[in-house]
C-alpha atoms as a PDB file:
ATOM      1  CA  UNK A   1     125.768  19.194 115.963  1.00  0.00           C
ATOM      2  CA  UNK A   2     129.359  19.684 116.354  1.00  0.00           C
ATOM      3  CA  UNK A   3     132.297  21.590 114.505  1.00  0.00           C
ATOM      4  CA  UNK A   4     132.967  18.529 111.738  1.00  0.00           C
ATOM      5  CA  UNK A   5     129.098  18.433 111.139  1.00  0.00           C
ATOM      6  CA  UNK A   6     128.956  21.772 109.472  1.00  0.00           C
ATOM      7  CA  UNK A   7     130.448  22.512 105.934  1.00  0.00           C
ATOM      8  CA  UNK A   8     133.016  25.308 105.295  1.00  0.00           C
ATOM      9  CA  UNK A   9     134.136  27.793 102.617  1.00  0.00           C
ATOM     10  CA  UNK A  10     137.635  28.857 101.661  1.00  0.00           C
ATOM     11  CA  UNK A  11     136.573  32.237 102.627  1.00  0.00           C
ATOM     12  CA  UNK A  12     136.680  31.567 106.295  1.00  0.00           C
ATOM     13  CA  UNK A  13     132.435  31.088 106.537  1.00  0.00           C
ATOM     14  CA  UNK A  14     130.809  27.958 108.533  1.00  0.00           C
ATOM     15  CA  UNK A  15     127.668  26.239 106.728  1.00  0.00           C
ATOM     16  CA  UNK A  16     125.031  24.599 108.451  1.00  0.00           C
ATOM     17  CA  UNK A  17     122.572  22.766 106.458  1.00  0.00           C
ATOM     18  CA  UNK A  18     119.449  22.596 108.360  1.00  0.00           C
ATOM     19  CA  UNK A  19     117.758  19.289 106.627  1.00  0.00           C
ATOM     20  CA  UNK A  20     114.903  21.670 105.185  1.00  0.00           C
ATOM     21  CA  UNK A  21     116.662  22.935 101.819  1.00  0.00           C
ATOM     22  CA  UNK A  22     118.082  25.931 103.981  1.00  0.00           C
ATOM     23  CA  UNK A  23     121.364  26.330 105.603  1.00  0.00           C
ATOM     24  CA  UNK A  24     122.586  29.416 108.259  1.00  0.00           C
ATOM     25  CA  UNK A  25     125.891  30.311 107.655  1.00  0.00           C
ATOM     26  CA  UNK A  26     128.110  32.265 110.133  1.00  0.00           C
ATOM     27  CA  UNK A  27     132.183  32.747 110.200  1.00  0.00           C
ATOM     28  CA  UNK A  28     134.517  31.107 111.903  1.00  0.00           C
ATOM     29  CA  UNK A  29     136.922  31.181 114.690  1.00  0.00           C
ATOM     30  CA  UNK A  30     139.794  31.522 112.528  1.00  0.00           C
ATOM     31  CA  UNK A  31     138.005  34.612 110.700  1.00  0.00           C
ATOM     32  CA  UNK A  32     137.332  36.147 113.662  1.00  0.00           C
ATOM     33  CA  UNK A  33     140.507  35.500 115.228  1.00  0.00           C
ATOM     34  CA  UNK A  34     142.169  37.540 112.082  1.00  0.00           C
ATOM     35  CA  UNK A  35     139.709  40.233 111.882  1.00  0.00           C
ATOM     36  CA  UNK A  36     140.061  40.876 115.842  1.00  0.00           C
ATOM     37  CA  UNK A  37     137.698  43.190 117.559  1.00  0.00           C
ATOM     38  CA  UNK A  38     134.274  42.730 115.735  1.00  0.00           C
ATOM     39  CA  UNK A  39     132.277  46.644 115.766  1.00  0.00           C
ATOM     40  CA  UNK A  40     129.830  46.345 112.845  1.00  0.00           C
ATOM     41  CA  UNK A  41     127.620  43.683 111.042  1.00  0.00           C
ATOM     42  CA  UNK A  42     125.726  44.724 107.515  1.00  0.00           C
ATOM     43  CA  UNK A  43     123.098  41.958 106.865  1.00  0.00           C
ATOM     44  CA  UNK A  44     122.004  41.076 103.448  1.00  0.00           C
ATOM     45  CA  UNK A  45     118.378  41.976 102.889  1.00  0.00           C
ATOM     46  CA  UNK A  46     115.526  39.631 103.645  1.00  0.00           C
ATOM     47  CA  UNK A  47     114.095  38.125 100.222  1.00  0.00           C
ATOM     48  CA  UNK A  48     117.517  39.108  98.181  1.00  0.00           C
ATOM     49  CA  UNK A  49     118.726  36.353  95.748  1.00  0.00           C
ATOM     50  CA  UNK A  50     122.059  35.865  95.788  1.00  0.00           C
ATOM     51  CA  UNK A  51     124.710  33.773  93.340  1.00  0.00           C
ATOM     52  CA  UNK A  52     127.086  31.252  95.014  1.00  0.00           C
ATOM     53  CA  UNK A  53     130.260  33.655  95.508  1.00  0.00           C
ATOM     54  CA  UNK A  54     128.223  37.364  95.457  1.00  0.00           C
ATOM     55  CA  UNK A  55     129.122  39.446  98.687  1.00  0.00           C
ATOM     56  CA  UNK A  56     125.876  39.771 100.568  1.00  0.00           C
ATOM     57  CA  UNK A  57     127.125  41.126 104.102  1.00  0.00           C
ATOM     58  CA  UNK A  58     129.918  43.249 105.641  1.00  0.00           C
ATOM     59  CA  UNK A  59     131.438  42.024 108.600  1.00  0.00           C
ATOM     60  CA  UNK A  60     133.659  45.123 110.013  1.00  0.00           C
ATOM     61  CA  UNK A  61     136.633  44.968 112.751  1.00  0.00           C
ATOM     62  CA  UNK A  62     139.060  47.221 114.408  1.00  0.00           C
ATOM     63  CA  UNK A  63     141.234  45.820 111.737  1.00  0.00           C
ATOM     64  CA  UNK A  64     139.260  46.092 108.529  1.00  0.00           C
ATOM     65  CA  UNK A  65     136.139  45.633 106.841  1.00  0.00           C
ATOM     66  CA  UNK A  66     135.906  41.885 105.053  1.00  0.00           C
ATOM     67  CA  UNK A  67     132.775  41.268 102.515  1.00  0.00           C
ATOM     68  CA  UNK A  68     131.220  37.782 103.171  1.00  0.00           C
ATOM     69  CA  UNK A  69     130.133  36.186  99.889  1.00  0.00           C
ATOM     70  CA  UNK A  70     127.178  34.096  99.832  1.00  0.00           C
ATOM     71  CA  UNK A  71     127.940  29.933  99.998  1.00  0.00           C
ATOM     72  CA  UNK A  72     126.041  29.106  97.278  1.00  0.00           C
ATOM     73  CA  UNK A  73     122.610  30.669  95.309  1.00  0.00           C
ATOM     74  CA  UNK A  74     119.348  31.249  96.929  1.00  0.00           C
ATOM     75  CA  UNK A  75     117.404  33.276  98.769  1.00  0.00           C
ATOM     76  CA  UNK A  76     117.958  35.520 101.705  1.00  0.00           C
ATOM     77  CA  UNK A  77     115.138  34.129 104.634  1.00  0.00           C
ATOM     78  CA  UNK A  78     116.185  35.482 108.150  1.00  0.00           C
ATOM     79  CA  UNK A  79     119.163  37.648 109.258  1.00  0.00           C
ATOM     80  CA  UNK A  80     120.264  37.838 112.935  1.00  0.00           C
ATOM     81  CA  UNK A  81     119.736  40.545 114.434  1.00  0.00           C
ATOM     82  CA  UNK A  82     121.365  39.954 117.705  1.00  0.00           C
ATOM     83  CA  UNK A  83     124.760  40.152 115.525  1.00  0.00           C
ATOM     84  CA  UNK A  84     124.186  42.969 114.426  1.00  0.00           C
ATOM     85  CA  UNK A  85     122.606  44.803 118.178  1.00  0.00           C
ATOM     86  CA  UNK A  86     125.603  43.039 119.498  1.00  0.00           C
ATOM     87  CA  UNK A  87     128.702  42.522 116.715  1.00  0.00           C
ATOM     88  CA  UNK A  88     131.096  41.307 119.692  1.00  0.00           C
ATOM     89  CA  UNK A  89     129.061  37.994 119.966  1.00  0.00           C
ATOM     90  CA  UNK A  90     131.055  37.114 116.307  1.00  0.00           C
ATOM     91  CA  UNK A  91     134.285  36.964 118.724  1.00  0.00           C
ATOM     92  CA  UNK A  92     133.231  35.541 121.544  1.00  0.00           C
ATOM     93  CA  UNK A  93     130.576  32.606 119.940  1.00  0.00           C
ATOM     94  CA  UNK A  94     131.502  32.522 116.030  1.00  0.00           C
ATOM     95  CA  UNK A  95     129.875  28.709 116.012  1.00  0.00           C
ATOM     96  CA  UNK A  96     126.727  30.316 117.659  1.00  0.00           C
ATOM     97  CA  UNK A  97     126.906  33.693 116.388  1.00  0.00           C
ATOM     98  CA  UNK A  98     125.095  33.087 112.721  1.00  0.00           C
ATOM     99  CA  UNK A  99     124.639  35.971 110.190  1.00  0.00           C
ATOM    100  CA  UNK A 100     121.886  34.852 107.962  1.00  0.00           C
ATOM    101  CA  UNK A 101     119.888  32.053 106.772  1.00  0.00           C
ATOM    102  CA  UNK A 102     119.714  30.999 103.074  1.00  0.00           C
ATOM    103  CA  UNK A 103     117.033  28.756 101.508  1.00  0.00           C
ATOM    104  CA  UNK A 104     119.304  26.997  98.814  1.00  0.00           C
ATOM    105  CA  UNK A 105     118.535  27.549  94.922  1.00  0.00           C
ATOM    106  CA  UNK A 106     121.116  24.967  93.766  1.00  0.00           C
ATOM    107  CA  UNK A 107     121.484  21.909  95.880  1.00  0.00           C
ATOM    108  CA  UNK A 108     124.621  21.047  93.740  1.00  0.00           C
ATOM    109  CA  UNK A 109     126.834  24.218  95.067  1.00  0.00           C
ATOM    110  CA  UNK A 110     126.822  22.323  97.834  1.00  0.00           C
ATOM    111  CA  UNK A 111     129.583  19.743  96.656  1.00  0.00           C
ATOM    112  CA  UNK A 112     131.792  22.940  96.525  1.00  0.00           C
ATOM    113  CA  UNK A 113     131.776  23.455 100.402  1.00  0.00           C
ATOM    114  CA  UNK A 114     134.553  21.934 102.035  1.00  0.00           C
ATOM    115  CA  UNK A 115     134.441  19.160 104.754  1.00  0.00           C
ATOM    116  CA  UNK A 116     135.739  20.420 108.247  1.00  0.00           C
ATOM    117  CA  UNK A 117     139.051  18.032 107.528  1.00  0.00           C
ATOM    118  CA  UNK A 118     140.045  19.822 104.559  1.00  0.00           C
ATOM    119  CA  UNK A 119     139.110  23.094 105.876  1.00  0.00           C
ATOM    120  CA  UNK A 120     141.681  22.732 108.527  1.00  0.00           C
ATOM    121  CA  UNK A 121     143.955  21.748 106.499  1.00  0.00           C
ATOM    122  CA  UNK A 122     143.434  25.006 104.251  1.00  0.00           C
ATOM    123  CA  UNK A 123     143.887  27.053 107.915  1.00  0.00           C
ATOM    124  CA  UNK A 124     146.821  24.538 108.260  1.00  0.00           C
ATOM    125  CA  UNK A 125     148.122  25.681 104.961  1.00  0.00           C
ATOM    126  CA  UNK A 126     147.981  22.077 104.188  1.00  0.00           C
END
């Protein structure tokens, strides 16, 4: 899978939609890039249900602390825990480095992700 496989919000996460009805989602180089220095990773809770847009993890930096708001609705299935043992691997991987895994409660929130053209052309300010 590569880069322009994966879907993308306008909140800086990456999607990948795993074929099942789940999808991991993680943040990307650009977010990492502006939050610098990664120190801290607050998972969302394993079995939470989340809307499309709800903050369900903290990612914290040298620089500040940014919310990451789930992609779309569904449920919370797996968190990784190496991010959080290990917050640096956000900076140094952010395309390997995932933060949690979402079974997806409305396939149609999906349309709302962006493709990887137009979300460099939102980093672009295109």
């Amino acid at each position: 899978m590569t880069l322009d496989d994966l879907k993308y919000t306008a909140t800086h996460q990456w999607v990948r939609l795993e074929g099942d009805g789940t999808a991991t989602v993680g943040i990307t180089d650009h977010a990492q890039e502006q939050l610098g220095d990664v120190v801290f990773v607050q998972h969302p809770e394993v079995g939470r249900t989340v809307k499309r847009g709800e903050n369900c993890a903290v990612v914290e930096s040298v620089k500040a602390a940014s919310d990451i708001p789930a992609p779309f609705s569904g449920e919370i299935i797996e968190v990784n825990a190496a991010a959080a043992a290990a917050p640096e691997i956000l900076n140094q991987e952010p395309y390997a480095a995932w933060l949690f895994r979402v079974r997806i409660g409305h396939p149609s929130e999906i349309g709302a992700l962006l493709d990887a053209a137009a979300y460099r052309n939102l980093v672009n300010g295109k």
